[in-house]
N, C-alpha and C. Protein backbone atom coordinates (compact mmCIF):
# COMPACT_ATOMS: atom_id res chain seq x y z
N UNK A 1 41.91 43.32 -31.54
CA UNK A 1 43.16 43.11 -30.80
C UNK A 1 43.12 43.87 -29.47
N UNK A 2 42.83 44.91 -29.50
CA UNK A 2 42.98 46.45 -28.30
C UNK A 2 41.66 45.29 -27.13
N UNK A 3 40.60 44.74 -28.15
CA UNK A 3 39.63 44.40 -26.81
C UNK A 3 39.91 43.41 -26.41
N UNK A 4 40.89 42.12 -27.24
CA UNK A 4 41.12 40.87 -26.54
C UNK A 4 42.60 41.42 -24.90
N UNK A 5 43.25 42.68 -25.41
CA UNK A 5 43.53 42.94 -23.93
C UNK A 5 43.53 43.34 -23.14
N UNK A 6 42.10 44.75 -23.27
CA UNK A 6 41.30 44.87 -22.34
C UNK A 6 40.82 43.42 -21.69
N UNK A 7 40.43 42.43 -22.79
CA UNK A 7 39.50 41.64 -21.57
C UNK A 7 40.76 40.91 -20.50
N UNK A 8 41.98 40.43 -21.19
CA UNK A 8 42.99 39.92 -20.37
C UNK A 8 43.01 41.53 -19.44
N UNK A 9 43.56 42.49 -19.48
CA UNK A 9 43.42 43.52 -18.33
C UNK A 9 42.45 43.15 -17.22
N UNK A 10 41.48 42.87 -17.49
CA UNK A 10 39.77 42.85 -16.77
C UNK A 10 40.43 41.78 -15.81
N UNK A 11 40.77 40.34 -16.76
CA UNK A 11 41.00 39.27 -15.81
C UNK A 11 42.03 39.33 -14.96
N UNK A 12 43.07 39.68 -15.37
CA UNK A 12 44.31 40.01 -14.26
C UNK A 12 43.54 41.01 -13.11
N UNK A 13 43.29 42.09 -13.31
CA UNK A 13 42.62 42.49 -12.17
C UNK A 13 41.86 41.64 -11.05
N UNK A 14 40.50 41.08 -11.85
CA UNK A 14 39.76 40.47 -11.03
C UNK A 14 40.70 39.22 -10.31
N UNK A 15 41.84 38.59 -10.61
CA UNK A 15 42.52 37.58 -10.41
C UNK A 15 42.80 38.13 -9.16
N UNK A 16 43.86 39.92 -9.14
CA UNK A 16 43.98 39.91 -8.22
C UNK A 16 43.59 40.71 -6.92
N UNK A 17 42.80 40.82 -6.86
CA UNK A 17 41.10 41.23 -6.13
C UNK A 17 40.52 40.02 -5.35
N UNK A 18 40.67 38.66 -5.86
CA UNK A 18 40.16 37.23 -5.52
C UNK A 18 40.37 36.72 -4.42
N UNK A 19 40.03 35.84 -3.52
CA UNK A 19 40.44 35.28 -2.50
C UNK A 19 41.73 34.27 -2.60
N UNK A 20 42.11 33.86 -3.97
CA UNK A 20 42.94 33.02 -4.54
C UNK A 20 44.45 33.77 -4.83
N UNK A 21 44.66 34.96 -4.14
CA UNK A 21 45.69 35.61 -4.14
C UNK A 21 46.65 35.24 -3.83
N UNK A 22 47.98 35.00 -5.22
CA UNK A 22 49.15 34.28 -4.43
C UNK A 22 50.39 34.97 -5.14
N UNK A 23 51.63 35.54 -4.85
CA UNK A 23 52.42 36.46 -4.79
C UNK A 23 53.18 35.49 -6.43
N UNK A 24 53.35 34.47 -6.67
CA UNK A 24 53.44 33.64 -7.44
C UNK A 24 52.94 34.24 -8.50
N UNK A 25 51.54 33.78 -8.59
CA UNK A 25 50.80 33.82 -9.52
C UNK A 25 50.60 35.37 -10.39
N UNK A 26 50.54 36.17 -9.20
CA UNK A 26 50.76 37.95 -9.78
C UNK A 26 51.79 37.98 -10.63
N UNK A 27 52.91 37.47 -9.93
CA UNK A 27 53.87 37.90 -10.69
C UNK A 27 54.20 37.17 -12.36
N UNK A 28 53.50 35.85 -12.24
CA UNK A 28 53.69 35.52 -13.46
C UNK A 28 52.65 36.44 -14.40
N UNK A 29 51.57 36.52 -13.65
CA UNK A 29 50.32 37.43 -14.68
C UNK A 29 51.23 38.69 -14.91
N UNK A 30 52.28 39.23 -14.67
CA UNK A 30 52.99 40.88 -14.95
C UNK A 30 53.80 40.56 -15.57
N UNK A 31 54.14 39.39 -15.53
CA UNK A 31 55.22 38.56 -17.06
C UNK A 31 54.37 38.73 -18.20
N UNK A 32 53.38 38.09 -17.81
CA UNK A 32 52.82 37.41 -19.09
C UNK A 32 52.01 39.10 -20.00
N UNK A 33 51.85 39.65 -18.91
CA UNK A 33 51.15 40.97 -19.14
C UNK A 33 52.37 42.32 -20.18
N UNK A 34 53.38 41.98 -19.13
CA UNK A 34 54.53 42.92 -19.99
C UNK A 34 54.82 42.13 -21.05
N UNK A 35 54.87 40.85 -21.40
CA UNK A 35 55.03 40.21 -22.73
C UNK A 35 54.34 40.73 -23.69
N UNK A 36 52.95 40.41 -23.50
CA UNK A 36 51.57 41.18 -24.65
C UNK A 36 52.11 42.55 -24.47
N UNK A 37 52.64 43.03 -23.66
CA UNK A 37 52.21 44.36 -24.16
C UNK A 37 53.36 44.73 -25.29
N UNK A 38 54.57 43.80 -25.01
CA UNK A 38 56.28 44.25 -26.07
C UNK A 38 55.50 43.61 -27.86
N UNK A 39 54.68 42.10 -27.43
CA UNK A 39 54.35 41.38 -28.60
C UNK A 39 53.43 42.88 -29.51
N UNK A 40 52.44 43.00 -28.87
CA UNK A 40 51.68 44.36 -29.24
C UNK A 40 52.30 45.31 -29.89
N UNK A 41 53.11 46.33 -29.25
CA UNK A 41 53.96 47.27 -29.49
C UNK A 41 54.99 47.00 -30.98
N UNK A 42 55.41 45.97 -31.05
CA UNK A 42 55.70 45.37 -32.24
C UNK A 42 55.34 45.10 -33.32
N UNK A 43 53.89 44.31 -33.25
CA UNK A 43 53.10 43.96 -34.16
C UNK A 43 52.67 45.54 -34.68
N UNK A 44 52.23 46.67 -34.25
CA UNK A 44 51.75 48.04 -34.20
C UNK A 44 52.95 48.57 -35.12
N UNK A 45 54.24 48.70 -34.58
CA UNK A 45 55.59 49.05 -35.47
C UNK A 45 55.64 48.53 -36.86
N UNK A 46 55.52 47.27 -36.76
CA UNK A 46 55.70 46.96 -38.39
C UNK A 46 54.45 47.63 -39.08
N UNK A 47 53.49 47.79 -38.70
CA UNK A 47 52.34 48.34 -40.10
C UNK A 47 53.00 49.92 -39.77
């Protein structure tokens, strides 16, 4: 689990590092990023 979001970490970075940089797109990747991280934090609480 911990390495499938390191590797999403890895890719959001490199995403935004890219020549394909769009103020849009960041911001949905920090959605989608603070999501995993509440889904995570949760899943961790119940055990």
């Amino acid at each position: 689990m911990l390495l499938m979001v390191l590797a999403v970490a890895m890719v959001v970075l490199m995403t935004e590092h890219s020549p394909f940089k769009y103020g849009l797109l960041n911001d949905w990747l920090l959605v989608v990023g603070s999501g995993l991280t509440v889904l995570m934090y949760q899943e961790v609480k119940r055990r």
